[in-house]
Protein backbone atom coordinates (compact mmCIF):
# COMPACT_ATOMS: atom_id res chain seq x y z
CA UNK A 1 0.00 0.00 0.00
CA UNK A 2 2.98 2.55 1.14
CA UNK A 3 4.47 1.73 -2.51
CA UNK A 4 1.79 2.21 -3.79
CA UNK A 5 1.44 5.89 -2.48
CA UNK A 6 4.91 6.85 -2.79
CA UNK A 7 4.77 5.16 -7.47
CA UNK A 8 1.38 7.42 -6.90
CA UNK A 9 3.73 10.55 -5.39
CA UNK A 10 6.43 10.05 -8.16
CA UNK A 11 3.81 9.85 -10.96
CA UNK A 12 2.30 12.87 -9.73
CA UNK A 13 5.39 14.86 -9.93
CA UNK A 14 6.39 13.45 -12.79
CA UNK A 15 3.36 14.81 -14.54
CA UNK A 16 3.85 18.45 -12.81
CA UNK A 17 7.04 18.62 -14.09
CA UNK A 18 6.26 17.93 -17.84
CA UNK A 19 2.71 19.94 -18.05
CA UNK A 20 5.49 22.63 -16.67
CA UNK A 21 8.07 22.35 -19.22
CA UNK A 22 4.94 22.40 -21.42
CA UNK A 23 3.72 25.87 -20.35
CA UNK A 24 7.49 27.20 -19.74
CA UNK A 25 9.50 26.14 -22.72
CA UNK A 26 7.25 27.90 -25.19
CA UNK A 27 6.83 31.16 -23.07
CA UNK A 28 10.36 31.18 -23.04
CA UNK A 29 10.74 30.41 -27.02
CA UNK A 30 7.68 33.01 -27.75
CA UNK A 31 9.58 35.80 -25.74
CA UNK A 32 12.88 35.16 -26.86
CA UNK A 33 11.48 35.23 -30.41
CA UNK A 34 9.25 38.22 -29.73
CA UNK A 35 12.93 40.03 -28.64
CA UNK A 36 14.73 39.17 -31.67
CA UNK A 37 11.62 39.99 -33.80
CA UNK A 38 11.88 43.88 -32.12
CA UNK A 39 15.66 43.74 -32.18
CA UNK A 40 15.32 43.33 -35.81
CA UNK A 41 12.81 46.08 -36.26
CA UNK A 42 14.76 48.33 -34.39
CA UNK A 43 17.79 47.41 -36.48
CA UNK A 44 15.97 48.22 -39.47
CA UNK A 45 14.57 51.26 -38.54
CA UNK A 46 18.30 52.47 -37.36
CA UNK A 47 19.50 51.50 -40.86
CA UNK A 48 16.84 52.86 -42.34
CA UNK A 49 17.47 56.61 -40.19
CA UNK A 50 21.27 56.33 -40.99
CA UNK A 51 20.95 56.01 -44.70
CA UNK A 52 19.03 59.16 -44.25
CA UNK A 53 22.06 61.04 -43.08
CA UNK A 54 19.72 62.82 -40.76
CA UNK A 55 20.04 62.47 -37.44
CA UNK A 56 19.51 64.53 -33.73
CA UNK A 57 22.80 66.15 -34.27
CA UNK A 58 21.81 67.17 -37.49
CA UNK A 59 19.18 69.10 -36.72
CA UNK A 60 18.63 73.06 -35.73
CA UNK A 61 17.31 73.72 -32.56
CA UNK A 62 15.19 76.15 -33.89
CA UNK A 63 14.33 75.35 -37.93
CA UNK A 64 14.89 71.83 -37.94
CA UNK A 65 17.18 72.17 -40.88
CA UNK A 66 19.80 69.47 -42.41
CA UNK A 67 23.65 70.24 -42.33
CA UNK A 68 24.79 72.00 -45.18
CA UNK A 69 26.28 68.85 -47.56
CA UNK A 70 25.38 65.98 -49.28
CA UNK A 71 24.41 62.34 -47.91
CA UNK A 72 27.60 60.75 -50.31
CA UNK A 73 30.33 63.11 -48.53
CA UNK A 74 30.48 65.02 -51.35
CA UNK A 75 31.10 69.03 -51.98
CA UNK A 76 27.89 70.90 -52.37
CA UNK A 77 28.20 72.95 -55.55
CA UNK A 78 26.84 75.94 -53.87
CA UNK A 79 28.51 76.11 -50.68
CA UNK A 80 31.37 74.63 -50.81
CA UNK A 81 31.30 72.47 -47.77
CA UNK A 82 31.87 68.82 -47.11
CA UNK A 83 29.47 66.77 -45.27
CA UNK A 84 31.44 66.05 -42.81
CA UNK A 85 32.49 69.44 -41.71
CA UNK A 86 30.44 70.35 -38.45
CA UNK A 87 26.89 71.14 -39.35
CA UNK A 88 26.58 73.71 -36.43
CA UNK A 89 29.18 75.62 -37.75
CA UNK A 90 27.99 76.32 -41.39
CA UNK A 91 24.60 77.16 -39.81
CA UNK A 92 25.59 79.51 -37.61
CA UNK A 93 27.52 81.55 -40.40
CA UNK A 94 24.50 81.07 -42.47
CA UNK A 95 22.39 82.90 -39.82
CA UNK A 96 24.93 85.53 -39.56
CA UNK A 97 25.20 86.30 -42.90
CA UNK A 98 20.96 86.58 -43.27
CA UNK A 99 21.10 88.63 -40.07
CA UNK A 100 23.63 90.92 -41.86
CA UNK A 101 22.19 91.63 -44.75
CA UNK A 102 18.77 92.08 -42.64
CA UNK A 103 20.36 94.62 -40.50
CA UNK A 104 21.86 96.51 -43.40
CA UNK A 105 18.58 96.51 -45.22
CA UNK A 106 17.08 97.35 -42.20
CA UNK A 107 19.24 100.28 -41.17
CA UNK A 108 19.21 101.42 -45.18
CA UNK A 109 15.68 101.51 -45.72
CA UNK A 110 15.11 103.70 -42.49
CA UNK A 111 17.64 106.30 -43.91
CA UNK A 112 16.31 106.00 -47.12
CA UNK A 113 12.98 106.93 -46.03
CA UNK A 114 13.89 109.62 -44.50
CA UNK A 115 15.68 111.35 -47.10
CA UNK A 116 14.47 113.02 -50.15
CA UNK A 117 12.21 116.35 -51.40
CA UNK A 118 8.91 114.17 -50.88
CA UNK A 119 8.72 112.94 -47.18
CA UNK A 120 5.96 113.28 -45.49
CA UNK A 121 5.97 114.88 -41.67
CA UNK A 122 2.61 115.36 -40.30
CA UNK A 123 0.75 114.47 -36.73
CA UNK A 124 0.57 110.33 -37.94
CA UNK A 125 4.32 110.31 -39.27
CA UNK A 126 7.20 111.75 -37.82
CA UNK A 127 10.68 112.48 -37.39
CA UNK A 128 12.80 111.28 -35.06
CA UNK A 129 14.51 113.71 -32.40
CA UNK A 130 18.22 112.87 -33.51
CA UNK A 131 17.35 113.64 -37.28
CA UNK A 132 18.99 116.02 -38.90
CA UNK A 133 18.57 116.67 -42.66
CA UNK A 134 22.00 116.96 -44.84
CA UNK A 135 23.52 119.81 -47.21
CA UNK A 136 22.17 122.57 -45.05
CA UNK A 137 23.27 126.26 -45.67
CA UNK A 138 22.66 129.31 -43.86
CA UNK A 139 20.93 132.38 -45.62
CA UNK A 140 24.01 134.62 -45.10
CA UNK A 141 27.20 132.78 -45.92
CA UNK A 142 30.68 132.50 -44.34
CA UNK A 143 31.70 135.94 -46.24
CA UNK A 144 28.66 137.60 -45.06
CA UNK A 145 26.64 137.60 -48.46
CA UNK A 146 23.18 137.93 -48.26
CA UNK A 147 22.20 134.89 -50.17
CA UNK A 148 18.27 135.69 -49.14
CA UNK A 149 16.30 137.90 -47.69
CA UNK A 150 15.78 136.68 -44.00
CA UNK A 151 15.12 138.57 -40.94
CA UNK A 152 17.95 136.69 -38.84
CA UNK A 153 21.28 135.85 -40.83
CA UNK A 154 21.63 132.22 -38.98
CA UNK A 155 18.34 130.76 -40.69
CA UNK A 156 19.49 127.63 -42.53
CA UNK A 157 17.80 125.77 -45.20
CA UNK A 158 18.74 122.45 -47.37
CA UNK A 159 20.48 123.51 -50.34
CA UNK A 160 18.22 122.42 -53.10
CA UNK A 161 15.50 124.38 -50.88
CA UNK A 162 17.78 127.56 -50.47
CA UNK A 163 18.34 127.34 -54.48
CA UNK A 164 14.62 127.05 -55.12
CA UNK A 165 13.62 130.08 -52.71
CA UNK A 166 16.24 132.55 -54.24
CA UNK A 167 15.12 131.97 -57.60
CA UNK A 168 11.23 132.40 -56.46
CA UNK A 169 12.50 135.53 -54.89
CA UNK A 170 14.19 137.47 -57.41
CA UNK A 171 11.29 136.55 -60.01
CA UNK A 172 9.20 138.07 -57.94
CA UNK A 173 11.07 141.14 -57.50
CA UNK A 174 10.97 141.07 -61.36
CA UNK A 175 7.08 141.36 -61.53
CA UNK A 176 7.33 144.25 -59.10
CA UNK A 177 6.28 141.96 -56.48
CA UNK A 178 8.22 143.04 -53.58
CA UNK A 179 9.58 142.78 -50.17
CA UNK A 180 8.98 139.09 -49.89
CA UNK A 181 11.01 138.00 -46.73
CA UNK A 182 11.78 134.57 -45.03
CA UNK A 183 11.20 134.27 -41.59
CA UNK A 184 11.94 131.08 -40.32
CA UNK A 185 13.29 128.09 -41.88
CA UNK A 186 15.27 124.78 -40.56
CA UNK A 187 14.07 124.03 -36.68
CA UNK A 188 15.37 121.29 -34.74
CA UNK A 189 13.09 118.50 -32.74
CA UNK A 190 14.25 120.45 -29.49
CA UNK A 191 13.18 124.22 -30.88
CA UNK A 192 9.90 122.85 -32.31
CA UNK A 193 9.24 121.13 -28.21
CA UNK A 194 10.24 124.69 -26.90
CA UNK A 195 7.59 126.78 -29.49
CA UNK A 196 4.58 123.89 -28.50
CA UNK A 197 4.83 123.71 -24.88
CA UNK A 198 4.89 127.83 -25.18
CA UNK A 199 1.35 127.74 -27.32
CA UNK A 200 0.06 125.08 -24.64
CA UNK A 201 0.51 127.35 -21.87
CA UNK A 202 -0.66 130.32 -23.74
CA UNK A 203 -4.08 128.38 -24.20
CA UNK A 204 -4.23 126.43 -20.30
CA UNK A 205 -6.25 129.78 -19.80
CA UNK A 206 -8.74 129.65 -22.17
CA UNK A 207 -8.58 125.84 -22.49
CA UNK A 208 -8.57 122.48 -19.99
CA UNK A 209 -5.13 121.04 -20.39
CA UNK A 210 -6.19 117.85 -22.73
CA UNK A 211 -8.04 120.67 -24.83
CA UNK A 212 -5.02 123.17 -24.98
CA UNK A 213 -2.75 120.51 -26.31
CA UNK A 214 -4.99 119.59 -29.16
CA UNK A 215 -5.47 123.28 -29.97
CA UNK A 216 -1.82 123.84 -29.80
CA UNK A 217 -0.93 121.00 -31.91
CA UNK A 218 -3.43 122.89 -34.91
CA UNK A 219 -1.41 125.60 -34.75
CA UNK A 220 2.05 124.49 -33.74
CA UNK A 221 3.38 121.17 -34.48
CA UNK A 222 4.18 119.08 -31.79
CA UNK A 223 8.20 118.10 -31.71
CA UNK A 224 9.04 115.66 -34.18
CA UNK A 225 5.70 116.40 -36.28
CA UNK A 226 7.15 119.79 -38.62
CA UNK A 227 8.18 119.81 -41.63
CA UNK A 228 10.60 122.34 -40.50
CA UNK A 229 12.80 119.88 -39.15
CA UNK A 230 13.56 118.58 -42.92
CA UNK A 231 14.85 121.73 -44.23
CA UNK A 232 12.74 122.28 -46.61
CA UNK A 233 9.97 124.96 -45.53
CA UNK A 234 10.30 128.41 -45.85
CA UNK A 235 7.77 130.76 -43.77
CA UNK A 236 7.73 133.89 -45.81
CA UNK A 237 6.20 137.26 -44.92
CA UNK A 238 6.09 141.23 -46.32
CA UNK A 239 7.09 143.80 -44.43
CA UNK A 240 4.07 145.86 -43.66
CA UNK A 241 3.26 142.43 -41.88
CA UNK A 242 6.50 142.45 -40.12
CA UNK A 243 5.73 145.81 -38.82
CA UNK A 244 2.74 144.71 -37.47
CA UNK A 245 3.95 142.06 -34.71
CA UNK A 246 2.04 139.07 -36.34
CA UNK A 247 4.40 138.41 -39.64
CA UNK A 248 2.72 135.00 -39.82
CA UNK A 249 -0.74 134.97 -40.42
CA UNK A 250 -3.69 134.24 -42.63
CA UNK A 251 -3.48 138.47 -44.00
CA UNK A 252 -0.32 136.98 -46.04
CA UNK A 253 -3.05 135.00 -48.30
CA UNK A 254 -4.72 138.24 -48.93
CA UNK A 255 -1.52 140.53 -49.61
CA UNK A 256 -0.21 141.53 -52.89
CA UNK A 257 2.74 138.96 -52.51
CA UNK A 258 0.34 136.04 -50.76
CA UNK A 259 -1.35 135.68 -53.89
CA UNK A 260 1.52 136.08 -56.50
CA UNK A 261 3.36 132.98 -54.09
CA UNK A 262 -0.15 130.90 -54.41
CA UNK A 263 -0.50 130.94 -57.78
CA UNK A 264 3.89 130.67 -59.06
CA UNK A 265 5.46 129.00 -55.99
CA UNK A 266 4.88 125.81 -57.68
CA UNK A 267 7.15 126.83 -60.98
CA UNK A 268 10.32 127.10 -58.47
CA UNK A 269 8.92 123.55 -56.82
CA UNK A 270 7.13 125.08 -53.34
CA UNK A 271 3.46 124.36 -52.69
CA UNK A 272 1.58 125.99 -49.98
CA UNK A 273 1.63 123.19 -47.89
CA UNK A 274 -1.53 123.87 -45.72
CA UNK A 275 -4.60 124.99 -47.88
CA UNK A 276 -7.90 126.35 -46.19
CA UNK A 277 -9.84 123.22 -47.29
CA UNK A 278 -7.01 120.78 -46.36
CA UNK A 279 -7.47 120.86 -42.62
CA UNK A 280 -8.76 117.33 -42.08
CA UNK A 281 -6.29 116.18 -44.13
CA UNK A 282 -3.09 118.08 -43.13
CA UNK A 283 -4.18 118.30 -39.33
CA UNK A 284 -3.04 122.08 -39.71
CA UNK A 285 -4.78 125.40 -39.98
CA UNK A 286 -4.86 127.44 -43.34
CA UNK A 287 -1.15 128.85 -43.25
CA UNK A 288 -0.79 130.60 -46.75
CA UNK A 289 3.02 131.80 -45.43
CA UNK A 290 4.26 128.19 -45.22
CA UNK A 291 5.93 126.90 -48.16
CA UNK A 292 7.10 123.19 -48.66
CA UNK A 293 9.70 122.51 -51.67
CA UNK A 294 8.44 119.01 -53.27
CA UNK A 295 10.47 120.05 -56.32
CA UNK A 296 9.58 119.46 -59.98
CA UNK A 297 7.39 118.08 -61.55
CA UNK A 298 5.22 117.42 -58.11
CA UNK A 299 4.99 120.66 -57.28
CA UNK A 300 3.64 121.26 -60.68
CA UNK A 301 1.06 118.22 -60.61
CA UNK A 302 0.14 118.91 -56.63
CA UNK A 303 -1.29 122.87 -57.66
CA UNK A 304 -2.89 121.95 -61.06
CA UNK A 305 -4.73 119.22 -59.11
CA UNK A 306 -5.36 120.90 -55.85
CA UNK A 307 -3.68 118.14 -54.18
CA UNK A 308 -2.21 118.53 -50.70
CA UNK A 309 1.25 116.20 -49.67
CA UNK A 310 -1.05 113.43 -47.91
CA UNK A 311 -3.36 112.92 -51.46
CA UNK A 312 -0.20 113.12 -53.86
CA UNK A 313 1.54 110.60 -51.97
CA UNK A 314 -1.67 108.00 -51.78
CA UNK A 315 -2.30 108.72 -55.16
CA UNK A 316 1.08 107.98 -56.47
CA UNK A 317 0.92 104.65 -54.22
CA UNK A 318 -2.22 103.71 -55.39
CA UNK A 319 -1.42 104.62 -58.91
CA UNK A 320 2.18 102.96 -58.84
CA UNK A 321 3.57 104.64 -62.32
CA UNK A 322 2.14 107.63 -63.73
CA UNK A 323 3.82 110.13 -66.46
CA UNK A 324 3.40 114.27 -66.12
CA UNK A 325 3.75 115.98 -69.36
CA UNK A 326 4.89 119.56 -67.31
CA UNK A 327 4.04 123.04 -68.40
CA UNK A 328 7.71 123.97 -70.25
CA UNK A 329 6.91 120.23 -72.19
CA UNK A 330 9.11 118.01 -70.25
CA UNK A 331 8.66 114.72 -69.41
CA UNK A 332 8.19 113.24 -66.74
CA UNK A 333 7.53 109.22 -64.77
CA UNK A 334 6.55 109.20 -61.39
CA UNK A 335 7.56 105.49 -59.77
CA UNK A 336 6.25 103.94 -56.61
CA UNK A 337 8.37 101.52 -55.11
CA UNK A 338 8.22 99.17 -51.73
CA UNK A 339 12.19 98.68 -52.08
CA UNK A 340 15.26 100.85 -52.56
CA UNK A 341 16.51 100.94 -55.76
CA UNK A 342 20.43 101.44 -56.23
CA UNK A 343 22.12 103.48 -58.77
CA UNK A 344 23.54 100.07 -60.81
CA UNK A 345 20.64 99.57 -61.75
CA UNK A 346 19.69 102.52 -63.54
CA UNK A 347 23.25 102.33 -65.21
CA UNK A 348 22.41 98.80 -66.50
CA UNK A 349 18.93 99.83 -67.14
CA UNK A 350 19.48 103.42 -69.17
CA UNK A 351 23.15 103.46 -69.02
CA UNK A 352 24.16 106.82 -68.53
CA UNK A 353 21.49 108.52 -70.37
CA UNK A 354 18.66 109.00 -68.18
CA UNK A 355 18.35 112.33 -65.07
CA UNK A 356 16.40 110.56 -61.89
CA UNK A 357 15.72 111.43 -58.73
CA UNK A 358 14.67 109.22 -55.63
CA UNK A 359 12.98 110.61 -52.73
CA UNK A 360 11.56 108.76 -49.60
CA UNK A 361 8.30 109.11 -48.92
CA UNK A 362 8.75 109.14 -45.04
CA UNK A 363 6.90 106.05 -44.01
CA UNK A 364 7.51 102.73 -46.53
CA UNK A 365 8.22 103.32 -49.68
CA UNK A 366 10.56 105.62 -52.73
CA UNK A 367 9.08 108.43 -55.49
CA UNK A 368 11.54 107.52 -58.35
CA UNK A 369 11.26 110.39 -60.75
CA UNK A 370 12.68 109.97 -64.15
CA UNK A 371 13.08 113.50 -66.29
CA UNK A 372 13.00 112.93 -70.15
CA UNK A 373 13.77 115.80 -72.17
């Protein structure tokens, strides 16, 4: 009976062991087939990646963007680097030579802008505080010739403005319209801040502060917002108004002189630059004493169309190319243009054979003005 039991116990074991070796041994061959099967994915998918020749390192933080080279180790045509130079170092020159020539266009256009017979300054677009224009003269030069009649000797002017006012003068003078006198011309930022906080106070008595300021600014630029800081204004006045302690006013429109400058200041390239029914365009009271050179031919297109600096300038944007046949039969095409365009390529576009002029307009853009004879 005991040996009995005990063949029983043996049996029994016997049995565990083999349904255990049936359950184990293909686990085990399962898993360590299921391992190899993912080692060989993995495998592939690395071989795959490499042949790629993209990888982590590869990559810029920022763009995601290959090295500069091709997959075979050989020279790229265009840059003339080798795949196996380091990718971080080609990109970072590449960045430096985008932000370069970003910078440059940058700091160009802003110049660019700013420069020219055309910009516009007005309450919505202004000058900065450190600008200065270029080729200014004074009125009285360094031998004490009177190059025009001013009531201070130390009034300066851009040159091309200076030119343009003598001329207008002494034509004037010809047609026995006399006496016509400059007043004030260039002002800096820092003068123009000194003559509106003056008008402000003068009007905190009649006005609430807020009030006085925007009353002020109708009748005095704020700093930064006159066209006197480009050089190229001229307030002009007669003498029986100088003797009257208010040389600037609307009288001038209604004088002798006031009306001969309305109706020829645009034949020496001024326009008066703040008409009585231009208010809600110019932000400026009727001032028939302030003069803005635009040169020719806008100065010429601006009167015949009763078009104040604001309209000419959306009109020639909107228009993008139009051609003025002028009064003395010149000809003339008027060019809008988003981006500067440099003196090569006028050479390799009319050689030497063409007069042009490019002005910025003061906010985004260039008048290219093309004279044909």
């Amino acid at each position: 009976m005991r040996v009995v039991q005990w063949g029983s116990l043996v049996v029994k074991k016997i049995l565990f062991f083999v349904c255990f070796l049936a359950v184990v041994i293909p686990f085990t061959i399962t898993w360590s087939t299921g391992k190899s099967e993912v080692k060989m994915d993995i495998d592939n998918a690395s071989e795959q990646f490499d042949s790629n020749k993209i990888d982590i390192g590869n990559m810029d933080s920022v763009g995601f963007l290959p090295k500069v080279g091709n997959t075979d180790g050989s020279q790229n045509k265009n840059t003339g680097l080798k795949k196996d130079q380091k990718g971080n170092q080609s990109i970072d020159k590449l960045i430096a030579v985008i932000n370069e020539a970003e910078q440059k266009l940058k700091s160009d256009t802003e110049d660019n802008f700013l420069e020219g017979n055309l910009i516009l300054v007005n309450k919505w677009t202004s000058l900065p505080g450190v600008y200065v224009p270029k080729d200014m003269v004074k009125v009285v030069d360094e031998n004490n010739n009177v190059l025009l009649r001013s009531t201070k000797s130390d009034i300066e002017l851009k040159k091309v403005a200076l030119e343009a006012a003598i001329n207008m003068f002494k034509a004037a003078d010809q047609k026995g319209i006399k006496g016509l006198t400059l007043v004030s011309g260039y002002r800096s930022y820092d003068v123009q801040n000194w003559l509106y906080n003056n008008k402000v106070k003068a009007l905190t008595d009649k006005y609430e502060k807020e009030l006085a300021y925007e009353k002020a600014a109708e009748i005095v630029a704020p700093p930064g917002t006159s066209e006197h800081q480009t050089g190229l204004v001229i307030d002009i006045t007669t003498p029986e108004l100088l003797k009257s302690g208010d040389p600037l006013s609307s009288h001038f429109g209604n004088t002798v002189q006031g009306k001969w400058v309305y109706r020829n200041s645009w034949k020496y390239g001024f326009v008066v630059r703040y008409a009585v029914d231009k208010k809600d365009i110019t932000g400026i009271i009727y001032e028939p004493w302030h003069l803005r050179y635009v040169g020719a031919p806008h100065a010429e297109f601006m009167y015949k169309n009763n078009l104040c600096l604001e309209e000419y300038l959306d009109y020639i944007k909107d228009k993008k190319h139009i051609k003025i046949t002028s009064e003395n039969r010149k000809l003339y095409d008027i060019i809008y243009s988003f981006v500067p365009v440099s003196a090569d390529t006028f050479t390799k576009l009319f050689g030497n054979q063409v007069e042009y002029d490019i002005s910025g307009d003061g906010q985004e853009g260039y008048i290219i003005t093309i004279t044909k004879e």
